[in-house]
Protein backbone atom coordinates (compact mmCIF):
# COMPACT_ATOMS: atom_id res chain seq x y z
CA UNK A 1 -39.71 -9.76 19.87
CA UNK A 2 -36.18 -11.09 20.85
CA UNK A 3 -33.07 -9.55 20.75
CA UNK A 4 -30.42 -11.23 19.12
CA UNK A 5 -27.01 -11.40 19.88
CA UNK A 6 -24.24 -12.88 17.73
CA UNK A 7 -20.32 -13.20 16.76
CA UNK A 8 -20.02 -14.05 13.48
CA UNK A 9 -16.92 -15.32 12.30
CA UNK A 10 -15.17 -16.65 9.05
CA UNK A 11 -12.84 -19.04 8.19
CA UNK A 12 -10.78 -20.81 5.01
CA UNK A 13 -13.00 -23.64 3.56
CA UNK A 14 -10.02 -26.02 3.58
CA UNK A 15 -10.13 -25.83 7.69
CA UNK A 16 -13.63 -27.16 8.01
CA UNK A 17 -12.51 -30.53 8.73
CA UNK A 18 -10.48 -29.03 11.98
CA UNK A 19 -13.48 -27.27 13.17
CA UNK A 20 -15.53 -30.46 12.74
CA UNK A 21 -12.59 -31.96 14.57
CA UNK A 22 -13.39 -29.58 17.92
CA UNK A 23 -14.25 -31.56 20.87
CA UNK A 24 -16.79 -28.64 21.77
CA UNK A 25 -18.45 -29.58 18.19
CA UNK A 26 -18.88 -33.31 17.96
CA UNK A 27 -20.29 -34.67 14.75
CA UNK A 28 -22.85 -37.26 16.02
CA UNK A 29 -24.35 -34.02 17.77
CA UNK A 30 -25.04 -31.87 15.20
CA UNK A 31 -28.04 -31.04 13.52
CA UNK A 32 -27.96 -30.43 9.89
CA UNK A 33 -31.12 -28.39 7.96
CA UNK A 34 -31.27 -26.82 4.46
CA UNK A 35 -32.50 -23.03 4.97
CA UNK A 36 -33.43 -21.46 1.44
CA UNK A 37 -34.32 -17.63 2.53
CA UNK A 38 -35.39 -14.89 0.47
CA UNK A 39 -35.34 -11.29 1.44
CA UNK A 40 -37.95 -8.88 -0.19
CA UNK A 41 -37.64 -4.94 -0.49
CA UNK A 42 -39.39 -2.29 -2.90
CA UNK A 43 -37.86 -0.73 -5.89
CA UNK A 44 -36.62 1.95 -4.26
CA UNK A 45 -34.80 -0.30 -1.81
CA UNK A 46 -36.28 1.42 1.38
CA UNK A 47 -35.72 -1.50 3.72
CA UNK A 48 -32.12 -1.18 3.22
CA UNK A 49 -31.80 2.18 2.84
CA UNK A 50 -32.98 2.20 6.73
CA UNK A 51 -31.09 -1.04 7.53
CA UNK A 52 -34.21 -3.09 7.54
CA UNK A 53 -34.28 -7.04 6.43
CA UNK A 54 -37.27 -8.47 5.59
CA UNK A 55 -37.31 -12.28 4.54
CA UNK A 56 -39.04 -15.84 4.28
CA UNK A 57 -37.40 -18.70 5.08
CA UNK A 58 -38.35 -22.52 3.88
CA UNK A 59 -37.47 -24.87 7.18
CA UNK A 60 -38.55 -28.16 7.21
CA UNK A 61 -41.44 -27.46 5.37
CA UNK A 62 -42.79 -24.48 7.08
CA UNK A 63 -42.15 -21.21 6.36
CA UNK A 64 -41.11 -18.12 8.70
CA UNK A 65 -41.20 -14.30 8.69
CA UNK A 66 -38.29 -12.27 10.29
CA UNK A 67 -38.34 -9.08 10.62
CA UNK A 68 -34.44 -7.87 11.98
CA UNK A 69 -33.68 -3.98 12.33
CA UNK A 70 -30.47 -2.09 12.25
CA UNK A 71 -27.54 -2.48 14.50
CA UNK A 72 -24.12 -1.70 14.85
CA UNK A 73 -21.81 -4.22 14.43
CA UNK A 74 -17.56 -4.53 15.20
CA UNK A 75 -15.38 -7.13 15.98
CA UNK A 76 -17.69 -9.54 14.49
CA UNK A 77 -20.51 -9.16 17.13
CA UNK A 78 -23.84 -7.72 16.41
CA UNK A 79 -27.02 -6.93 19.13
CA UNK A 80 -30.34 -6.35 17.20
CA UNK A 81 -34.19 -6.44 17.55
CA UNK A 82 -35.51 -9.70 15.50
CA UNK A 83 -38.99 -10.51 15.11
CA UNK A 84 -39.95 -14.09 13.88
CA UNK A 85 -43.17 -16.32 13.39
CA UNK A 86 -44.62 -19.03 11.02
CA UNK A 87 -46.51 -17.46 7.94
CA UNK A 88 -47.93 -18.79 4.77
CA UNK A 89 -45.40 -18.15 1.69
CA UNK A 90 -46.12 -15.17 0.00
CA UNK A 91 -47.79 -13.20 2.47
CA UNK A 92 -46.47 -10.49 5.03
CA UNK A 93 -48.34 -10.20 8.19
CA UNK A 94 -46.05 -7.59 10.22
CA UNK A 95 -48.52 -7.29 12.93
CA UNK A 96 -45.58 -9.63 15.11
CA UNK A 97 -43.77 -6.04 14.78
CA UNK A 98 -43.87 -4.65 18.38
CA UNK A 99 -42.64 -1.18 17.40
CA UNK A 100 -45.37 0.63 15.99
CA UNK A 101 -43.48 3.24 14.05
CA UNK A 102 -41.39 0.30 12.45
CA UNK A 103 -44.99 -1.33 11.90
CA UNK A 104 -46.67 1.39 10.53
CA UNK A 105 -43.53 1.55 7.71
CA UNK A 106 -43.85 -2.14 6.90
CA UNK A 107 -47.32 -2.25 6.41
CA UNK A 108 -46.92 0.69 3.97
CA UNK A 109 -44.78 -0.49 1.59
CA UNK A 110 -46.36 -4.08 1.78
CA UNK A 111 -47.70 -3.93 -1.47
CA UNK A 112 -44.84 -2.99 -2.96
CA UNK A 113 -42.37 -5.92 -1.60
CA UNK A 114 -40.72 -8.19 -4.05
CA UNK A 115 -38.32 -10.52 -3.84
CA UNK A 116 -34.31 -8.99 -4.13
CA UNK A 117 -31.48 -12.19 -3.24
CA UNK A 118 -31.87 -15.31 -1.98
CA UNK A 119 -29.54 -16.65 0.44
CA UNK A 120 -29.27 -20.79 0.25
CA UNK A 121 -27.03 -22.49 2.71
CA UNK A 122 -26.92 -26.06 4.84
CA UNK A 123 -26.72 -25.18 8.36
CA UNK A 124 -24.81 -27.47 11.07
CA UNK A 125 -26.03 -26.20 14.59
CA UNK A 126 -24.87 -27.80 18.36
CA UNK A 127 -26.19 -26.41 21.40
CA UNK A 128 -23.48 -25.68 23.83
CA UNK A 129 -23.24 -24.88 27.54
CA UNK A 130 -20.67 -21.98 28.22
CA UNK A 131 -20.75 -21.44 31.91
CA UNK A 132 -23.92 -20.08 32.66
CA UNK A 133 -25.33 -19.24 28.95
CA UNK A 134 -26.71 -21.85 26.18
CA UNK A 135 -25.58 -20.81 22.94
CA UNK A 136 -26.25 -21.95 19.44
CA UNK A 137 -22.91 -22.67 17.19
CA UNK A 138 -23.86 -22.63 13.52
CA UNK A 139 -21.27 -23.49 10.51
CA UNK A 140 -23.05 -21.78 7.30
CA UNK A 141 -22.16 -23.34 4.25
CA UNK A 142 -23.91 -21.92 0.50
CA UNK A 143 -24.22 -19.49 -1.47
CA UNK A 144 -25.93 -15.64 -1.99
CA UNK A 145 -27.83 -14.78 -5.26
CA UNK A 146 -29.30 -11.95 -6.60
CA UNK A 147 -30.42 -10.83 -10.17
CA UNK A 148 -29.10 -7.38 -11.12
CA UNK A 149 -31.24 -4.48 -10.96
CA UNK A 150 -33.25 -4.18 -14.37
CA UNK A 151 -31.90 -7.69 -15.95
CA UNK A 152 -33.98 -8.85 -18.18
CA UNK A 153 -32.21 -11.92 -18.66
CA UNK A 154 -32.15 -13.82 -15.27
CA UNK A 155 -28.49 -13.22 -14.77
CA UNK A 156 -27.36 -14.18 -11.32
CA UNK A 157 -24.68 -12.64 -9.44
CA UNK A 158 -23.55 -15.02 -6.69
CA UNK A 159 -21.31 -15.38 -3.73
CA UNK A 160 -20.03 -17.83 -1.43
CA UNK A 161 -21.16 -18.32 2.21
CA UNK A 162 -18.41 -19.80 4.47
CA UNK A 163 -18.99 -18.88 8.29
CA UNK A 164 -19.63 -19.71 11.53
CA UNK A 165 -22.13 -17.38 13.78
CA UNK A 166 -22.54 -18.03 18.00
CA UNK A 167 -25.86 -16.90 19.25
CA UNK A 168 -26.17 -16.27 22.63
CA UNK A 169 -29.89 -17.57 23.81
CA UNK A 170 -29.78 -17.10 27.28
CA UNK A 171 -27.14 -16.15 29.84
CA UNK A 172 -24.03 -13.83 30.09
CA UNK A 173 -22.42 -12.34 26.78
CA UNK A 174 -18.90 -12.87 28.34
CA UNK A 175 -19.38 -16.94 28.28
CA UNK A 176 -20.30 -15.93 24.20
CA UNK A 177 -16.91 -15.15 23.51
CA UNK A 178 -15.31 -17.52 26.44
CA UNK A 179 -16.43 -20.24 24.10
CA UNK A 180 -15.40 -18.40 20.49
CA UNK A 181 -11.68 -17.71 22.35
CA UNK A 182 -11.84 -21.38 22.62
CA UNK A 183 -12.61 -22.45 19.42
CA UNK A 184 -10.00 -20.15 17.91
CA UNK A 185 -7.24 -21.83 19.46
CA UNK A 186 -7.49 -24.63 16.82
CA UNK A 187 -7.81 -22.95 13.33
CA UNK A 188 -8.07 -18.93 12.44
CA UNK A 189 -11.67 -17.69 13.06
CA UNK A 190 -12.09 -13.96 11.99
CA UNK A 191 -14.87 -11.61 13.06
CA UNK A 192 -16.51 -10.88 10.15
CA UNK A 193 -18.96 -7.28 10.15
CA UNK A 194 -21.61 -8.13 6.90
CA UNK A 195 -24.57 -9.52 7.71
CA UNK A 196 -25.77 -11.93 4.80
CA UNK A 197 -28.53 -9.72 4.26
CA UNK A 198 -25.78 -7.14 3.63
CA UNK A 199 -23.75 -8.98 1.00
CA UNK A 200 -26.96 -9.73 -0.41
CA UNK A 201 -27.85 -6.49 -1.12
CA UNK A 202 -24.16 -6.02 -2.46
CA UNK A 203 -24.67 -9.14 -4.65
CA UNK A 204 -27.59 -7.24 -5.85
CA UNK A 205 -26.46 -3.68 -6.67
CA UNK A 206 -23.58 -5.02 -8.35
CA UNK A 207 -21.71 -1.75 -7.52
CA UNK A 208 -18.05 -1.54 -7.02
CA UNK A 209 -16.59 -1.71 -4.09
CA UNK A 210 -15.45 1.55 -2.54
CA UNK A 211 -13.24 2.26 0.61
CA UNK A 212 -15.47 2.82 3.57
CA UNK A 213 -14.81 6.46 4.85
CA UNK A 214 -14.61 7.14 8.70
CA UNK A 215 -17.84 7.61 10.54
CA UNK A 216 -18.40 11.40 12.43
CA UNK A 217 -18.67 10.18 16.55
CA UNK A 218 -21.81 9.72 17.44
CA UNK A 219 -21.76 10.58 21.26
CA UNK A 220 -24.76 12.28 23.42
CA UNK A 221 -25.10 14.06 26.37
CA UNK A 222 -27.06 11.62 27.83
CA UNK A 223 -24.63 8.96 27.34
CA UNK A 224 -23.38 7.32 30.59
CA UNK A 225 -19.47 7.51 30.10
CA UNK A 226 -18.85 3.76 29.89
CA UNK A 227 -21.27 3.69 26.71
CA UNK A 228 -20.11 6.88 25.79
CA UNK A 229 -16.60 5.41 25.44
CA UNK A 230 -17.74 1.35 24.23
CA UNK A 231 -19.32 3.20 21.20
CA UNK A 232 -16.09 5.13 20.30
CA UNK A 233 -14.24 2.97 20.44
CA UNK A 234 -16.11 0.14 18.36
CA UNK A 235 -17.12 2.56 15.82
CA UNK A 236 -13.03 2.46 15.05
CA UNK A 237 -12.85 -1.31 14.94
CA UNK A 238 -16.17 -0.72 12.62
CA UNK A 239 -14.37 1.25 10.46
CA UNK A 240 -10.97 -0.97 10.28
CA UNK A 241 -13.26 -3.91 9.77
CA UNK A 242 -15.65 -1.76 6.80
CA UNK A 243 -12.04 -1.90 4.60
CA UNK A 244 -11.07 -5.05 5.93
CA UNK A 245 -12.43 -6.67 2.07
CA UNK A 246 -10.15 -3.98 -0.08
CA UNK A 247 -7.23 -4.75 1.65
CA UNK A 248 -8.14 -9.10 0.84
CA UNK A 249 -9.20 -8.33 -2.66
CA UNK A 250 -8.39 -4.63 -4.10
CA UNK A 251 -5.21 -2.28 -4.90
CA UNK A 252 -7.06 0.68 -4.09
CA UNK A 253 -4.27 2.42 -1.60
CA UNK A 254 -7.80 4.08 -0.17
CA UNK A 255 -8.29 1.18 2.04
CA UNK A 256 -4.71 0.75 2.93
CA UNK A 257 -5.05 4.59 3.85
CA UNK A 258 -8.42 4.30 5.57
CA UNK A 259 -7.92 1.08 7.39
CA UNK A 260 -4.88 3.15 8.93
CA UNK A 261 -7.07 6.15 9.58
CA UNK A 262 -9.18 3.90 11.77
CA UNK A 263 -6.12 2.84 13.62
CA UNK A 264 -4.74 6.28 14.26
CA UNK A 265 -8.71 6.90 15.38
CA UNK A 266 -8.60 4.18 17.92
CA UNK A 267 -5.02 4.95 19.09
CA UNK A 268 -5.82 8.40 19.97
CA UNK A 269 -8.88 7.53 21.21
CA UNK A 270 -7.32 5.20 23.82
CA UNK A 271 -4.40 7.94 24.78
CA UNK A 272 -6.99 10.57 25.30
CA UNK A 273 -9.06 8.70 27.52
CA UNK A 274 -6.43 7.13 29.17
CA UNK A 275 -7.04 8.47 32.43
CA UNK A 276 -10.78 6.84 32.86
CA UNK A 277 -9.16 3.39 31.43
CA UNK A 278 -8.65 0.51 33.54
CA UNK A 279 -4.50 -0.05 33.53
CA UNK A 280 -4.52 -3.63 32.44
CA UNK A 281 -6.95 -2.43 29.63
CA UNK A 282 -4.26 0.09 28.23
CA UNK A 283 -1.34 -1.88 28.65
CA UNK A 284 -3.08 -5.68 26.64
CA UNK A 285 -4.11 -3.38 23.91
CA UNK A 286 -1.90 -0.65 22.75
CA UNK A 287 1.00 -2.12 21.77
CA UNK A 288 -1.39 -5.16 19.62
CA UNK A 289 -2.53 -2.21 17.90
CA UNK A 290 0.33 -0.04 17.65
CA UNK A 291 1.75 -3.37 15.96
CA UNK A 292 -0.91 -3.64 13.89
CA UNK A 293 -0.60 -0.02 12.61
CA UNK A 294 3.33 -0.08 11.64
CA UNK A 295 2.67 -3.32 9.72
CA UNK A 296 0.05 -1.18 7.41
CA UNK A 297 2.27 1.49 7.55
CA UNK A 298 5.15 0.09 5.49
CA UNK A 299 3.49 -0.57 2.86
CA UNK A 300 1.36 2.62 2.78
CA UNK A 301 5.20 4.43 2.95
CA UNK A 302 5.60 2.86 -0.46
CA UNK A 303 1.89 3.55 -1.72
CA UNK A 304 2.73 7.35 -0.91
CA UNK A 305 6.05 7.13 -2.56
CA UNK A 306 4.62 6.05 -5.50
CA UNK A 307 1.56 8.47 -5.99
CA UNK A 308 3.07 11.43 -4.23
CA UNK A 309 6.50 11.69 -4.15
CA UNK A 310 7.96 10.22 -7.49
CA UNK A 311 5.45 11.36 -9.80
CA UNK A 312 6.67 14.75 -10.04
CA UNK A 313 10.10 13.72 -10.62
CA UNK A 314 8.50 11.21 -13.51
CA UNK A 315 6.64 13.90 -14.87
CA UNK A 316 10.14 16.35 -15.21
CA UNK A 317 12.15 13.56 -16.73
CA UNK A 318 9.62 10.88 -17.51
CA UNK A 319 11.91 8.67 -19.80
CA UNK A 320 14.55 8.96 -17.05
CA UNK A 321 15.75 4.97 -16.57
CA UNK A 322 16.70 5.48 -12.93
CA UNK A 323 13.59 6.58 -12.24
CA UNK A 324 11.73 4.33 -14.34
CA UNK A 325 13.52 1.54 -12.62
CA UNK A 326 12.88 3.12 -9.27
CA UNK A 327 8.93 2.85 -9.68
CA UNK A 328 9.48 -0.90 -10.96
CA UNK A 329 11.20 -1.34 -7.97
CA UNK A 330 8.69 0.41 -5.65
CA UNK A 331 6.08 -0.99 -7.39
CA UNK A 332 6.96 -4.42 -6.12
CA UNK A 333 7.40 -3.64 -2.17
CA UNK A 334 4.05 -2.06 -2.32
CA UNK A 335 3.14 -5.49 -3.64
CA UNK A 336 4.95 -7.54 -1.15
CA UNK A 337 3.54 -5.51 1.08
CA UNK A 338 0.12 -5.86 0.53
CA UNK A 339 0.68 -9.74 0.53
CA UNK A 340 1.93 -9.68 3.92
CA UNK A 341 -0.83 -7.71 5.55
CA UNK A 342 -3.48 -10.45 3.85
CA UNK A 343 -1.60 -13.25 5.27
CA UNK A 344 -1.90 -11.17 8.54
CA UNK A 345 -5.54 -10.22 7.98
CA UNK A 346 -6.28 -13.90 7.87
CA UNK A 347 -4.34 -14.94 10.97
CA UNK A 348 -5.32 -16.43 13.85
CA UNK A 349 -3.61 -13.33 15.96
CA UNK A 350 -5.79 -10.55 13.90
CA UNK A 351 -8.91 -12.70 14.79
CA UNK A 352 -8.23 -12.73 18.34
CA UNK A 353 -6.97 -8.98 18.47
CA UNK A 354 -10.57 -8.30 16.90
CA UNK A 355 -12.25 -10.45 19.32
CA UNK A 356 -10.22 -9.78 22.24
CA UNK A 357 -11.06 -6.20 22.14
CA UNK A 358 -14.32 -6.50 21.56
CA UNK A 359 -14.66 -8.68 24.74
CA UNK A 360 -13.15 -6.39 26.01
CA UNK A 361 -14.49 -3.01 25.62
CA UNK A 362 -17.92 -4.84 25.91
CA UNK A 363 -16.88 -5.35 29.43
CA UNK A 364 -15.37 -2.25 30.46
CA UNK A 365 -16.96 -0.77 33.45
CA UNK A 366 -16.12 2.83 34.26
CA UNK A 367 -17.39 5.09 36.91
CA UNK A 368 -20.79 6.20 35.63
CA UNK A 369 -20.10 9.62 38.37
CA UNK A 370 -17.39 10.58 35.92
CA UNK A 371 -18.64 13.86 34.13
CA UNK A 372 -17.69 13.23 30.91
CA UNK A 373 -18.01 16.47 29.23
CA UNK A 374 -15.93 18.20 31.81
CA UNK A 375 -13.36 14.99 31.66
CA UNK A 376 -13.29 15.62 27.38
CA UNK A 377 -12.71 19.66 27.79
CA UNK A 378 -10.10 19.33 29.95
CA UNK A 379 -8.15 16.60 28.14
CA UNK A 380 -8.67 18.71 25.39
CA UNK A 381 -6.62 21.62 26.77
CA UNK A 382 -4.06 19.41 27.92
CA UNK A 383 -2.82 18.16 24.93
CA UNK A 384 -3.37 21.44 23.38
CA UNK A 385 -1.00 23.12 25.31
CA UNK A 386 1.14 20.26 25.27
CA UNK A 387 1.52 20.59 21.78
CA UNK A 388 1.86 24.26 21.52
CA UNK A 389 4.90 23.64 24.05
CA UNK A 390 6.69 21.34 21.77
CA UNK A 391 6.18 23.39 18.84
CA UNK A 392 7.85 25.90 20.58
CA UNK A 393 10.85 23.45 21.49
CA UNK A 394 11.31 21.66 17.95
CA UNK A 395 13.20 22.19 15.27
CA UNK A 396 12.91 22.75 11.74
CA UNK A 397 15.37 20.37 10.68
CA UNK A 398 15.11 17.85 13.77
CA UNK A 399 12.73 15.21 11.68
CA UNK A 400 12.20 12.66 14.64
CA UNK A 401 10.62 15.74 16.57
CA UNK A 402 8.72 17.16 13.79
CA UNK A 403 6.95 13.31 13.56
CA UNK A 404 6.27 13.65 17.36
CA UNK A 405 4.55 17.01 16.51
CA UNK A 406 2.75 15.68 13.68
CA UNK A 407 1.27 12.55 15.66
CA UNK A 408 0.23 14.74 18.51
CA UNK A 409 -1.43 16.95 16.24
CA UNK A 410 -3.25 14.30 14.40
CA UNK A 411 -4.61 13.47 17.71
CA UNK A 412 -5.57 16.78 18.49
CA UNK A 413 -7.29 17.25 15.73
CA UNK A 414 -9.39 13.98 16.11
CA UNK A 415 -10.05 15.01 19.71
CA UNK A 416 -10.98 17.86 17.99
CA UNK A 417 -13.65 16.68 16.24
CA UNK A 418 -14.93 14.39 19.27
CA UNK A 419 -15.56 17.94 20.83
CA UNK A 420 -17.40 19.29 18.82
CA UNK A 421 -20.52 16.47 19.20
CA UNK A 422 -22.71 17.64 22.44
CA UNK A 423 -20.70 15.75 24.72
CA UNK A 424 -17.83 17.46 25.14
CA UNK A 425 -19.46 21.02 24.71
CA UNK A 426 -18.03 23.80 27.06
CA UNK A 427 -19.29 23.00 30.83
CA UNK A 428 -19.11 26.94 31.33
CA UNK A 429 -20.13 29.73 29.26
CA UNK A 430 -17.40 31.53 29.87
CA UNK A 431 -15.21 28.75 28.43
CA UNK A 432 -13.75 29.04 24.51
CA UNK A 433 -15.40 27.34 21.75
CA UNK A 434 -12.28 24.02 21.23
CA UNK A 435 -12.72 24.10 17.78
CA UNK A 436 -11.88 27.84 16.76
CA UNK A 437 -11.88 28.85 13.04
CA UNK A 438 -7.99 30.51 13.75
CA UNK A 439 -7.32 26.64 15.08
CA UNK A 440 -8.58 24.43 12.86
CA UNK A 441 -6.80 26.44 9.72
CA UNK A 442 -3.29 26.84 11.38
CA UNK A 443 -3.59 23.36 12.46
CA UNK A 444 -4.84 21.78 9.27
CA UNK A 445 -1.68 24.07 7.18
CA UNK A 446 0.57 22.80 9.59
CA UNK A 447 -0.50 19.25 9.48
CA UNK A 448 0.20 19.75 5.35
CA UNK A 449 3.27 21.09 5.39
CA UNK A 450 4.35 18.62 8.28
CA UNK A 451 2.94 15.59 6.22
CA UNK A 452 4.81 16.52 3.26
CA UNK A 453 8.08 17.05 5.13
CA UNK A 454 7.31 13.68 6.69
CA UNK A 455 6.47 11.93 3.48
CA UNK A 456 10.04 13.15 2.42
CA UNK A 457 11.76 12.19 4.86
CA UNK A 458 9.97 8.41 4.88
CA UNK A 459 11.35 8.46 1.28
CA UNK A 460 14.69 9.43 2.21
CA UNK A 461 14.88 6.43 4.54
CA UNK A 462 13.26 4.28 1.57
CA UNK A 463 16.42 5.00 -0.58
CA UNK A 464 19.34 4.73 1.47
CA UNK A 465 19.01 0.80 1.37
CA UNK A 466 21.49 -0.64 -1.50
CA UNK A 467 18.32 -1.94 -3.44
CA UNK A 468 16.59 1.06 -3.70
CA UNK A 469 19.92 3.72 -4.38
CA UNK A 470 18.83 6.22 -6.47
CA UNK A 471 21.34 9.87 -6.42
CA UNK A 472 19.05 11.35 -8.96
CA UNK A 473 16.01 10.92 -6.58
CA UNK A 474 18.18 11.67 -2.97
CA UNK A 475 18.74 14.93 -4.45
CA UNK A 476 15.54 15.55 -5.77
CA UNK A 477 13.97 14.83 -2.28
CA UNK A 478 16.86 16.40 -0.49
CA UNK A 479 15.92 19.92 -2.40
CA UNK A 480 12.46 19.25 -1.74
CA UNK A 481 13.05 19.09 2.15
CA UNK A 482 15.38 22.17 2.21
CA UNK A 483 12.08 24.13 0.94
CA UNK A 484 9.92 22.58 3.79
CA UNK A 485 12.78 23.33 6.46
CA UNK A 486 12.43 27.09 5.63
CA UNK A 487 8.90 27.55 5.65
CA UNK A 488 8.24 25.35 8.95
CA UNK A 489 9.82 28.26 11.45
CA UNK A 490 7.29 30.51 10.78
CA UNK A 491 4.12 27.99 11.54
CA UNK A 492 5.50 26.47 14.07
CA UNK A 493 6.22 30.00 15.66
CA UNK A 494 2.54 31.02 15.00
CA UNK A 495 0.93 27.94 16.32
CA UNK A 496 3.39 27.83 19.82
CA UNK A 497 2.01 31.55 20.67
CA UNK A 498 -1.23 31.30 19.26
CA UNK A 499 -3.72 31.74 23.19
């Protein structure tokens, strides 16, 4: 058994001849082989239901079993258990399997393996020094196929393999992404999370693509804090990464919406830990991704102007040609929108945020004497009390302030749900569950009604450019508000005194 580790990145077909161009990645040094893999599973797709590939691979001439389990994966780099030896085609001896539970699985569905996709690509490999490691630079080049589930007719679905993957075969993981850092200086590499195996079985399911919801933290009590934190904070760059594909390919506002999600995730995550964090950590970071986050959040102003806000007015006057033109109108910044944040999603500068912070958080080394569940409860009732206090201090009409509240809410409530894994359970028994039934309603109705005043005012500001002028609409939205502002008092009253 071997455990592999590996960035996998992608890149635009028409820069290949740059990368060849790398003087890291000469061409009279490469070696050039034509894999043809096949993965097998059962009917019931068990392997990948638990993550599991299983495949045979024709190399010059010979044929080889892998066996690679599950692993998490962000900012394009993934650490898994691989087993691999020569076998005779056809056959499945998983006695190389070390684990015996994963063995004892294997060898019971055996009989029932068949063949699912096929994965065909030329491989160019180099073998570079970095420092002290040795690591293996691939450039992937073929296509995925897989017959549909139940075709009778042989029909292939098929998809495009274009990537680059860095395996780290002996030394330190830091000189793994020294070298990637330095290959992205000439062209736009991009961390990319699937796995071929992955698309494979995507290829093969022929399902349609759906926005990737966010993950519930997975933290322990055994957890030393600096893994505690690492997995946190990667799951978020997991999640961002999961959506990454709708917001290239698909109108869906989900992923727009999600994608943000996973930034607001990671933002909090890094202010609520803050304390623990290495300065220079903080400061490189935050404002990439607070960047980041405003540049999705334009465009998801518009997609929530046009499936929240103007549909009701369409609906009361639905032949109305101010309105009518208004959604023509809004239609097309959504669009120019969404073409900016590809562009961006295929930048150089998104690659190396993705990268950098992987590096990064890979590398973070924090006090393992810190008591993290006493560290989380306490943070907790800080910013808890902090925004109680400026509940009590804001305005119902003041909509700069009301945002403030709303964002420190929003954090709250994702520290929130950190607190209630076993982690950040109460270190005394005398202390308050953080998660309180009279809590989590008052703060989810005031997070509503603070959304919808928000998304009102957004579309306010929206309007008042020459372009978008619409006096039917300002007044519509301005009555709207006027509801809001005499309803807010109350909550915000309730949730300021609330012990």
């Amino acid at each position: 058994m071997s455990q592999e580790i590996e960035l996998k990145l992608r890149f635009a077909r028409r820069d290949l001849p740059q990368l060849y161009a790398h003087p890291r990645l000469p061409r009279n040094a490469a070696r050039t082989q034509l894999l043809r893999n096949t993965y097998y599973d059962n009917a019931e797709l068990a392997l990948h239901q638990r993550r599991i590939a299983v495949r045979l691979r024709q190399k010059n001439g010979s044929t080889l079993l892998t066996v690679k389990s599950s692993a998490p994966a962000s900012g394009g780099l993934s650490i898994r258990q691989e087993w691999e030896e020569a076998a005779t085609p056809g056959v499945f001896d998983f006695s190389l399997v070390s684990d015996p539970q994963l063995r004892q699985f294997l060898d019971q569905i055996r009989p029932t393996l068949r063949p699912i996709f096929s994965t065909d690509f030329e491989r160019q490999t180099w073998i570079v020094n970095e420092g002290d490691a040795r690591i293996e630079v691939a450039i992937d080049l073929g296509h995925i196929r897989a017959g549909t589930p139940g075709d009778k007719h042989g029909t292939k679905n098929a998809e495009k393999i274009c990537e680059i993957e860095l395996e780290l075969l002996s030394g330190s993981m830091e000189h793994l992404f020294t070298l990637c850092h330095t290959l992205q200086r000439r062209l736009a590499l991009i961390p990319a999370l699937p796995s071929k195996a992955e698309r494979g079985y995507q290829c093969y399911l022929a399902a349609p693509a759906a926005p990737t919801l966010a993950p519930p933290p997975q933290l322990n009590t055994t957890d030393a804090p600096g893994h505690a934190l690492r997995q946190l904070l990667l799951a978020q760059v997991e999640h961002l990464q999961r959506n990454e594909s709708g917001l290239l390919q698909h109108k869906d506002p989900e992923y727009l919406h999600q994608s943000r999600l996973a930034l607001r995730r990671l933002r909090s995550a890094l202010a609520f830990f803050s304390p623990l964090l290495p300065a220079d950590y903080s400061a490189q970071f935050a404002p990439r991704w607070r960047k980041l986050s405003r540049l999705l959040g334009h465009t998801r102003d518009w997609d929530v102007f046009l499936h929240d806000t103007l549909p009701p007015m369409l609906r009361a006057l639905p032949h109305h040609p101010e309105l009518r033109a208004l959604r023509k109108l809004a239609q097309q910044e959504a669009a120019a929108g969404r073409k900016e944040i590809r562009q961006h999603c295929n930048s150089a500068a998104y690659g190396r945020l993705l990268l950098d912070f992987t590096a990064a958080t890979h590398a973070l080394n924090l006090p393992e004497t810190t008591d993290l569940c006493h560290f989380s409860w306490q943070r907790w009732q800080e910013w808890r009390h902090e925004s109680q206090t400026l509940a009590a201090q804001t305005p119902a009409n003041a909509p700069r302030a009301l945002h403030r509240l709303r964002r420190r809410l929003k954090a709250l409530q994702f520290s929130r749900d950190l607190l209630a894994t076993p982690i950040a359970e109460p270190v005394t028994p005398a202390a308050s569950a953080p998660a309180k039934p009279a809590d989590r309603a008052l703060v989810k109705t005031l997070l509503q009604e603070l959304g919808q005043y928000n998304d009102l005012v957004v579309a306010q500001q929206l309007l008042r450019t020459r372009k978008h002028d619409s006096p039917l609409a300002h007044a519509w939205i301005a009555g709207q508000r006027a509801l809001l502002e005499l309803q807010l008092p109350n909550l915000l009253k309730y949730w300021s005194h609330t012990p």
